[in-house]
Protein backbone atom coordinates (compact mmCIF):
# COMPACT_ATOMS: atom_id res chain seq x y z
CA UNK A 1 16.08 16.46 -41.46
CA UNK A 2 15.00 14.40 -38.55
CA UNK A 3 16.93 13.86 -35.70
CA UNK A 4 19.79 11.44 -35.76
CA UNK A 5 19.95 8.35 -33.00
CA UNK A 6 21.15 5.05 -32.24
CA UNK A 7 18.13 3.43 -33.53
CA UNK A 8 18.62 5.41 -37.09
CA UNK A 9 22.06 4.03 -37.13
CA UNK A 10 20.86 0.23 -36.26
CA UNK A 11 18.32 0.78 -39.22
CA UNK A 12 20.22 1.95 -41.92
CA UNK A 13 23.03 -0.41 -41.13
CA UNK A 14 20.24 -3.30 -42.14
CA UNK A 15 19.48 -0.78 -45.00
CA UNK A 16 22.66 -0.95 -46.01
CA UNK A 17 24.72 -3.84 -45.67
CA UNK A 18 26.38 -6.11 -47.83
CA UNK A 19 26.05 -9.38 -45.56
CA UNK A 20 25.93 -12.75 -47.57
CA UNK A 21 26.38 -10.44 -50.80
CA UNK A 22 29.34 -12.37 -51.50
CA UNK A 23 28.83 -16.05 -49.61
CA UNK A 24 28.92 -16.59 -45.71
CA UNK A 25 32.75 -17.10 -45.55
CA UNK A 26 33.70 -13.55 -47.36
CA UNK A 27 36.08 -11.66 -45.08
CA UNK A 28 36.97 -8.87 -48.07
CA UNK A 29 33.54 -6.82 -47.76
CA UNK A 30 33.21 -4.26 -50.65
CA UNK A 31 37.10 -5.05 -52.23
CA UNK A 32 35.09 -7.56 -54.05
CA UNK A 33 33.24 -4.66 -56.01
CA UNK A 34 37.17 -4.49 -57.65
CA UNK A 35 36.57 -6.99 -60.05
CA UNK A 36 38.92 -8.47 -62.64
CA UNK A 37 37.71 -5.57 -65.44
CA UNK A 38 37.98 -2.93 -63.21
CA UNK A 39 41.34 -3.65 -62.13
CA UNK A 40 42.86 -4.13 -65.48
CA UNK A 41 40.22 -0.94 -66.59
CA UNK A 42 42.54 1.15 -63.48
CA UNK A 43 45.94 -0.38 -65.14
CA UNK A 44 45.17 1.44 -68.45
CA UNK A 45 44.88 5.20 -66.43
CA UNK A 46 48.67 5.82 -66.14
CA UNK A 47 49.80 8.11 -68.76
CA UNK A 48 52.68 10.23 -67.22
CA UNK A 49 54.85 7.68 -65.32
CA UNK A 50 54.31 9.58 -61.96
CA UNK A 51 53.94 8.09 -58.66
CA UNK A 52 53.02 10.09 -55.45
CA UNK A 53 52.96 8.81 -52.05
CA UNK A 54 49.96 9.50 -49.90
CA UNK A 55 51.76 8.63 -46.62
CA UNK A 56 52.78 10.52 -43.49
CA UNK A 57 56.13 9.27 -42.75
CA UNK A 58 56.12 6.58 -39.74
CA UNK A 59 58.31 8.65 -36.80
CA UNK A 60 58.25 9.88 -34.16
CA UNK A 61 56.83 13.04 -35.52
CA UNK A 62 53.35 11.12 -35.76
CA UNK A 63 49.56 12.66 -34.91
CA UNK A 64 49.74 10.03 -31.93
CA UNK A 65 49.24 11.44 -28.11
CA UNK A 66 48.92 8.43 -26.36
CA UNK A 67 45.26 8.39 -26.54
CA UNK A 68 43.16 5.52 -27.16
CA UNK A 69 46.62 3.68 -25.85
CA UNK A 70 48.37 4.60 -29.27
CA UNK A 71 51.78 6.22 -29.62
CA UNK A 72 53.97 7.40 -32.94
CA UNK A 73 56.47 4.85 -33.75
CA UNK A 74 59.39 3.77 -31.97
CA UNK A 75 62.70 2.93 -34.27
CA UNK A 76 65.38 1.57 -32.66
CA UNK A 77 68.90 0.63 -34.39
CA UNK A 78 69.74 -3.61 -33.66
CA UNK A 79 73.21 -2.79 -35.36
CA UNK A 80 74.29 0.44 -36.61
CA UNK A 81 77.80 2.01 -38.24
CA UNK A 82 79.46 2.49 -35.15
CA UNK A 83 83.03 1.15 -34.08
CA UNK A 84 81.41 -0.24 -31.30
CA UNK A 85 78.75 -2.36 -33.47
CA UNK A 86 82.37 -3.72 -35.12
CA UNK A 87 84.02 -5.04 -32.50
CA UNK A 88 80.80 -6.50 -30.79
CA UNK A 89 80.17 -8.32 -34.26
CA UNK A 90 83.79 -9.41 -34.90
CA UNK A 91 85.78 -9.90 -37.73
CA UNK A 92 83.21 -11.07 -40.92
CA UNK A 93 84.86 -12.32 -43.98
CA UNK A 94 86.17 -10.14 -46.64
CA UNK A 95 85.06 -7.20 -44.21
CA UNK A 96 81.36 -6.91 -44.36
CA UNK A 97 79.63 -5.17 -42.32
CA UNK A 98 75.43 -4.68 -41.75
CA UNK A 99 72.98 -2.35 -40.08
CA UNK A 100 69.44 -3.55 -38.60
CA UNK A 101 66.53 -2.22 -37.20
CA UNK A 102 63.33 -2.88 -35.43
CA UNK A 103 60.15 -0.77 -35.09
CA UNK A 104 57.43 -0.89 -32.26
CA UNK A 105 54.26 0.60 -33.27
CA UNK A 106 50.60 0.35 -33.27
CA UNK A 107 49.16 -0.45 -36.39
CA UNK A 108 46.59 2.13 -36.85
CA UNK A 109 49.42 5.14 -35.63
CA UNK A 110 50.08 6.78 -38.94
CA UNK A 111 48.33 6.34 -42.25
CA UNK A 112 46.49 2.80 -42.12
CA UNK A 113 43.71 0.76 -42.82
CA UNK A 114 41.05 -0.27 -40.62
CA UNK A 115 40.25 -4.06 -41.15
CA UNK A 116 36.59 -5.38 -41.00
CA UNK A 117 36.99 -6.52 -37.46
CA UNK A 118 38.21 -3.27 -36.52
CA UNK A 119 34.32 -2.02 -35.43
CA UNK A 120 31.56 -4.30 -34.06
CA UNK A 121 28.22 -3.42 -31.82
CA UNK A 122 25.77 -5.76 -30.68
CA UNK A 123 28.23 -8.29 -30.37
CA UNK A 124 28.47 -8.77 -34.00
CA UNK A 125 31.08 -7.71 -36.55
CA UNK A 126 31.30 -7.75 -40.61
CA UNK A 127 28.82 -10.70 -42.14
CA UNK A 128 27.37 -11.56 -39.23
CA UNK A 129 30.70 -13.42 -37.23
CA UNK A 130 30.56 -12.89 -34.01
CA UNK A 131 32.61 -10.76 -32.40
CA UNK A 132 33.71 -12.88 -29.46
CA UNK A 133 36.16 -14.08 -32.53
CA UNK A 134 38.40 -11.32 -31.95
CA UNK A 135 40.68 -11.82 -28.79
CA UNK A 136 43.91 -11.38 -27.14
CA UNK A 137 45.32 -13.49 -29.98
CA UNK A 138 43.76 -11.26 -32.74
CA UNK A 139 41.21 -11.88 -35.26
CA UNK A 140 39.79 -14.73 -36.06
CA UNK A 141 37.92 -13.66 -38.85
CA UNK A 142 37.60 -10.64 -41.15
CA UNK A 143 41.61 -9.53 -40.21
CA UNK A 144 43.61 -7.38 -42.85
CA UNK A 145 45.30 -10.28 -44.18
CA UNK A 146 42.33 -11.54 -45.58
CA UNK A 147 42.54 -8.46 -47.98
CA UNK A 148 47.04 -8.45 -49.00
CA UNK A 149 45.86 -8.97 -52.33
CA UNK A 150 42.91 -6.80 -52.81
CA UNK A 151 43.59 -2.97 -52.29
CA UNK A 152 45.01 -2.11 -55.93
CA UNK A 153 42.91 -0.55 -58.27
CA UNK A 154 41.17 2.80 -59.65
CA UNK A 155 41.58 5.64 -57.01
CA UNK A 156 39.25 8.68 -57.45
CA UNK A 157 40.47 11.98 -55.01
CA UNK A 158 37.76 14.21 -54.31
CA UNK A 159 38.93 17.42 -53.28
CA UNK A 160 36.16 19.17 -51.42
CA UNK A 161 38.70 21.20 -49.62
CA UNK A 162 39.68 23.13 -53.02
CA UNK A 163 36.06 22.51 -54.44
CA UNK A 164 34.72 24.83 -51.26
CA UNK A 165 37.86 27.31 -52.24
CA UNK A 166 39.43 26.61 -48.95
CA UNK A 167 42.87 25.49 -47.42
CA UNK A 168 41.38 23.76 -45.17
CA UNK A 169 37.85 22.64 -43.92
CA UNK A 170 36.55 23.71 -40.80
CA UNK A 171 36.54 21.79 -37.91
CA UNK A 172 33.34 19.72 -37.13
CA UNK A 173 31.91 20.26 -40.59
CA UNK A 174 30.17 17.41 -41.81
CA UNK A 175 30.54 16.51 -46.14
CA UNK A 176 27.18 15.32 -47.71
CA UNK A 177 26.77 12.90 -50.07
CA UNK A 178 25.57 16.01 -52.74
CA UNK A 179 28.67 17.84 -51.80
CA UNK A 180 30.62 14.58 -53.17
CA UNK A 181 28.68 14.79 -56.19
CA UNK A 182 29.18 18.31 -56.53
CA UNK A 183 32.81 18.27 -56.38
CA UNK A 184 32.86 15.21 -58.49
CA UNK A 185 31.04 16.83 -61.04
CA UNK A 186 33.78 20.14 -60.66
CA UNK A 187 36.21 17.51 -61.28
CA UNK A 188 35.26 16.40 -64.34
CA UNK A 189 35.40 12.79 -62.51
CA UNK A 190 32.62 10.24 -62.08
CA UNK A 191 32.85 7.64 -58.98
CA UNK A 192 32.34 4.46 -60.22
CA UNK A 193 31.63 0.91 -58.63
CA UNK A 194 34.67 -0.75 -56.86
CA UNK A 195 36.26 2.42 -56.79
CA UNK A 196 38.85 3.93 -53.85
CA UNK A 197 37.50 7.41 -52.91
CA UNK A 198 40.21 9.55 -51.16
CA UNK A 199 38.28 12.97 -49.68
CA UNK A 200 40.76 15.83 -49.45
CA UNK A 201 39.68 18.23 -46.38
CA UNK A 202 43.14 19.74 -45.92
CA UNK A 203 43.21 19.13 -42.01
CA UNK A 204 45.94 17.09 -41.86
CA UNK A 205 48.36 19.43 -43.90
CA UNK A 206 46.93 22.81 -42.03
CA UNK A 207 48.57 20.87 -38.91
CA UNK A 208 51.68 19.97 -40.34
CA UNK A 209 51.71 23.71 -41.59
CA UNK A 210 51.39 24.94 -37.74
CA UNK A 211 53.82 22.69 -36.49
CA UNK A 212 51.31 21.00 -34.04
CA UNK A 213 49.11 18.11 -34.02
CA UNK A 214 47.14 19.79 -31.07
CA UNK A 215 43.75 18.36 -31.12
CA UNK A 216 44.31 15.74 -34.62
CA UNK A 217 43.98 12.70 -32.58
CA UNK A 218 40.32 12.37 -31.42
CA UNK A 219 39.56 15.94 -31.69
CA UNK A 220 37.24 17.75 -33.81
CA UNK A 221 37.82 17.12 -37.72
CA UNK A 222 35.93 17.74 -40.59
CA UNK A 223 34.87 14.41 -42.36
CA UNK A 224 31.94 12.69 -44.07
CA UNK A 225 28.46 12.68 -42.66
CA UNK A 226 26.51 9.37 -41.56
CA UNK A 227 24.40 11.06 -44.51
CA UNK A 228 27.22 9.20 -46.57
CA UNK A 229 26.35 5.52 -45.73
CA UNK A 230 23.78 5.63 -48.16
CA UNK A 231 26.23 7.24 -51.37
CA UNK A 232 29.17 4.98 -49.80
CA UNK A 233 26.64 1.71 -50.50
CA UNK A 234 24.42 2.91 -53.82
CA UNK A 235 27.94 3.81 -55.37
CA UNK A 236 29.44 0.50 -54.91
CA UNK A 237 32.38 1.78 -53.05
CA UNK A 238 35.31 -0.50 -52.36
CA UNK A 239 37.05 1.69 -49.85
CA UNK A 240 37.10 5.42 -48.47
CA UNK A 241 40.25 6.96 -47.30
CA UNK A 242 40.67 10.49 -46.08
CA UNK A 243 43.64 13.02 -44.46
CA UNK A 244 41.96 13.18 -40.72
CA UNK A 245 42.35 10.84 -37.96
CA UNK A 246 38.59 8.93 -38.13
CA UNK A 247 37.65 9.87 -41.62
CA UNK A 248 34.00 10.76 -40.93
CA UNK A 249 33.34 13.98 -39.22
CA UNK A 250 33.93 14.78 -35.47
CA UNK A 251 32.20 15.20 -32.97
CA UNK A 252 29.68 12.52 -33.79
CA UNK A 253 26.14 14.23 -35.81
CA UNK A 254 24.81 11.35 -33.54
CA UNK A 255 23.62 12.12 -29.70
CA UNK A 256 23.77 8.84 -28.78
CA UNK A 257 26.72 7.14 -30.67
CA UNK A 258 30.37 7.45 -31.78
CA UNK A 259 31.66 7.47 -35.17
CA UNK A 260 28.13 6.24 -36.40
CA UNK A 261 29.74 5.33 -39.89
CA UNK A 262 32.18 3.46 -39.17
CA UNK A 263 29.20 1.48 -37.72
CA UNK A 264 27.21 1.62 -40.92
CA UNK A 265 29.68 1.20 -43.36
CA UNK A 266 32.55 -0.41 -42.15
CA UNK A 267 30.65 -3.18 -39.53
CA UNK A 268 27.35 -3.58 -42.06
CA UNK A 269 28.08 -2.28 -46.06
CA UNK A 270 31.84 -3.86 -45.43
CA UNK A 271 33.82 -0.69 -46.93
CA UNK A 272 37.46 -0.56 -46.10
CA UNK A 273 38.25 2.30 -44.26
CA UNK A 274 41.46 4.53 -44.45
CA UNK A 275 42.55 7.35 -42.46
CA UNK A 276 45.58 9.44 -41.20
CA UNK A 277 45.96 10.16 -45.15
CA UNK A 278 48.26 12.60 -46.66
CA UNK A 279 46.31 14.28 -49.65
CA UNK A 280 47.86 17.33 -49.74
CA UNK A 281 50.40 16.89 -52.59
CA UNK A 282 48.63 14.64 -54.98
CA UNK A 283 45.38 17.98 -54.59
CA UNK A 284 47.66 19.97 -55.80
CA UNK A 285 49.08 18.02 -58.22
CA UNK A 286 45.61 16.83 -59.79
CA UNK A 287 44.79 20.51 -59.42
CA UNK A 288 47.64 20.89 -62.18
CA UNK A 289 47.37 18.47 -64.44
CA UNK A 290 43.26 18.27 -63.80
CA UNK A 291 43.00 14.05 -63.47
CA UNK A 292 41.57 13.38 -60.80
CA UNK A 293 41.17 9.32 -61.30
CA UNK A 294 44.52 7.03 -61.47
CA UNK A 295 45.60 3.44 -60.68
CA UNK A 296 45.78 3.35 -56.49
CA UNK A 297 47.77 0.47 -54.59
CA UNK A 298 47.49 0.45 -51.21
CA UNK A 299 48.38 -3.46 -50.05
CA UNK A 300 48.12 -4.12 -46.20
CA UNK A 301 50.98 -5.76 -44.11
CA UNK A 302 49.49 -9.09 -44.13
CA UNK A 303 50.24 -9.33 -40.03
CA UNK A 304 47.94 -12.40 -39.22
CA UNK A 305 44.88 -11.70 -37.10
CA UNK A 306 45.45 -7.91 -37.02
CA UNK A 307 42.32 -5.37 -36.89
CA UNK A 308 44.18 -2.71 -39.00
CA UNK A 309 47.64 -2.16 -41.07
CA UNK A 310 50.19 0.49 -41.64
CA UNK A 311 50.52 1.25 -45.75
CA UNK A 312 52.50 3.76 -48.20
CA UNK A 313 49.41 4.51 -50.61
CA UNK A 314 50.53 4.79 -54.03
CA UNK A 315 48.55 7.07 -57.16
CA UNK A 316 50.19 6.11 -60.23
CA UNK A 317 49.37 8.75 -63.07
């Protein structure tokens, strides 16, 4: 295997990217591989009535560190049960009373999407906008709202964690696309076009199990290799989602660049990206009752002009 660079990245983003596939104005990327019979295809997969979160909850308890200028989230009580609350409110007819809340967060802190203007390089971003589109306001183009209504349809986990007989990968070990296939194939599960992949590695659950996030955010993490832009784009992907902090695998297989596939397939095949997954419970559940595909609904906050969105990920068996 040759040796990887930031020319091999450049070439294979060209390879593989979806620009124009869907008309110059398309801000949704690959979600439009979800088509109207795949959707209602997903709807018919729920057999048991079951619904299992894939969500870390959003406290202070978070992976955050206060690198990359993120932090877990802040909740703070507006009005709460207290006496004091009472008299500040006053009297209210008939004696009703109310509690609210506020939350201060970045939106990529816990589980999340990243939007299509989340990566750029060369001063270009998803179909060819320019990048300069993005500023203090937020995004002018290719933001998370553009995809509220998009992110529901059939989820596929691959468990490569359990398929290498492990708790946990190691970190810094890179997935290839055959390793995908060959847990797929354990599975008894196919990966099919417009399809949500959700890669189990185990990381984040081996942290919660020792109490520490030491090293999650930014550090070394098992994850998919660049080798995957190429599977990501033949298979028609719609969006990738995994239980580390950057989804592909850390540090970079590249010399010369950082998280090379969000380059590829985020910036040029247009593949929604999800990260900060917890996959834990619905491995061992699918380990149980062996189905590994289900309806998935994952909707982002539609916050106007923002590169990425908090989300509750929902597998519906």
């Amino acid at each position: 295997m040759s040796e990887l660079s930031a020319a091999t990245v450049r070439e294979w983003g060209r390879r593989y990217s979806n620009w124009g596939r869907w008309g110059a104005d398309d801000e949704r990327g690959a979600l439009n591989f979800i088509t109207r019979e795949r959707l209602l295809a997903a709807c018919a997969l729920p057999r048991q009535g079951r619904i299992l979160s894939c969500a870390l909850p959003f406290d202070e308890n978070g992976p955050q560190t206060g690198d990359f200028g993120r932090h877990n989230p802040i909740h703070t009580m507006l009005v709460d049960g207290s006496d004091d609350a009472a008299a500040a409110m006053g009297p209210l007819p008939g004696g009703f009373r109310y509690a609210d809340d506020s939350v201060s967060m970045p939106l990529q802190c816990g589980t999340q999407w990243d939007a299509l203007a989340h990566v750029f390089y060369d001063g270009r971003m998803y179909n060819d906008r320019d990048a300069r589109l993005i500023t203090s306001r937020g995004a002018g183009a290719n933001s998370i709202d553009k995809m509220a209504d998009g992110v529901a349809g059939r989820g596929v986990l691959l468990d490569v964690a359990r398929h290498r007989r492990l708790p946990a990968l190691e970190d810094g070990t890179p997935i290839l696309p055959e390793e995908l296939d060959a847990c797929a194939e354990q599975q008894g599960v196919t990966v099919e076009s417009g399809d949500v992949v959700l890669v189990h590695t185990g990381q984040l659950e081996g942290r919660l199990a020792r109490g520490s996030w030491d090293g999650y955010a930014g550090g070394p993490a098992p994850g998919l290799s660049v080798h995957c832009a190429r599977w990501l784009y033949e298979r028609e992907v719609a969006a990738v989602a995994s239980d580390t902090f950057a989804l592909e695998v850390m540090p970079s297989e590249v010399p010369d660049c950082i998280m090379p596939l969000h380059m590829i397939s985020l910036r040029n095949t247009g593949v929604l990206f999800g990260e900060i997954f917890r996959l834990g419970p619905l491995a061992e559940d699918s380990a149980r009752d062996g189905e590994y595909a289900f309806l998935f609904c994952a909707p982002p906050l539609p916050v106007t002009g923002a590169v990425g969105s908090p989300i509750n990920p929902l597998a519906i068996k």
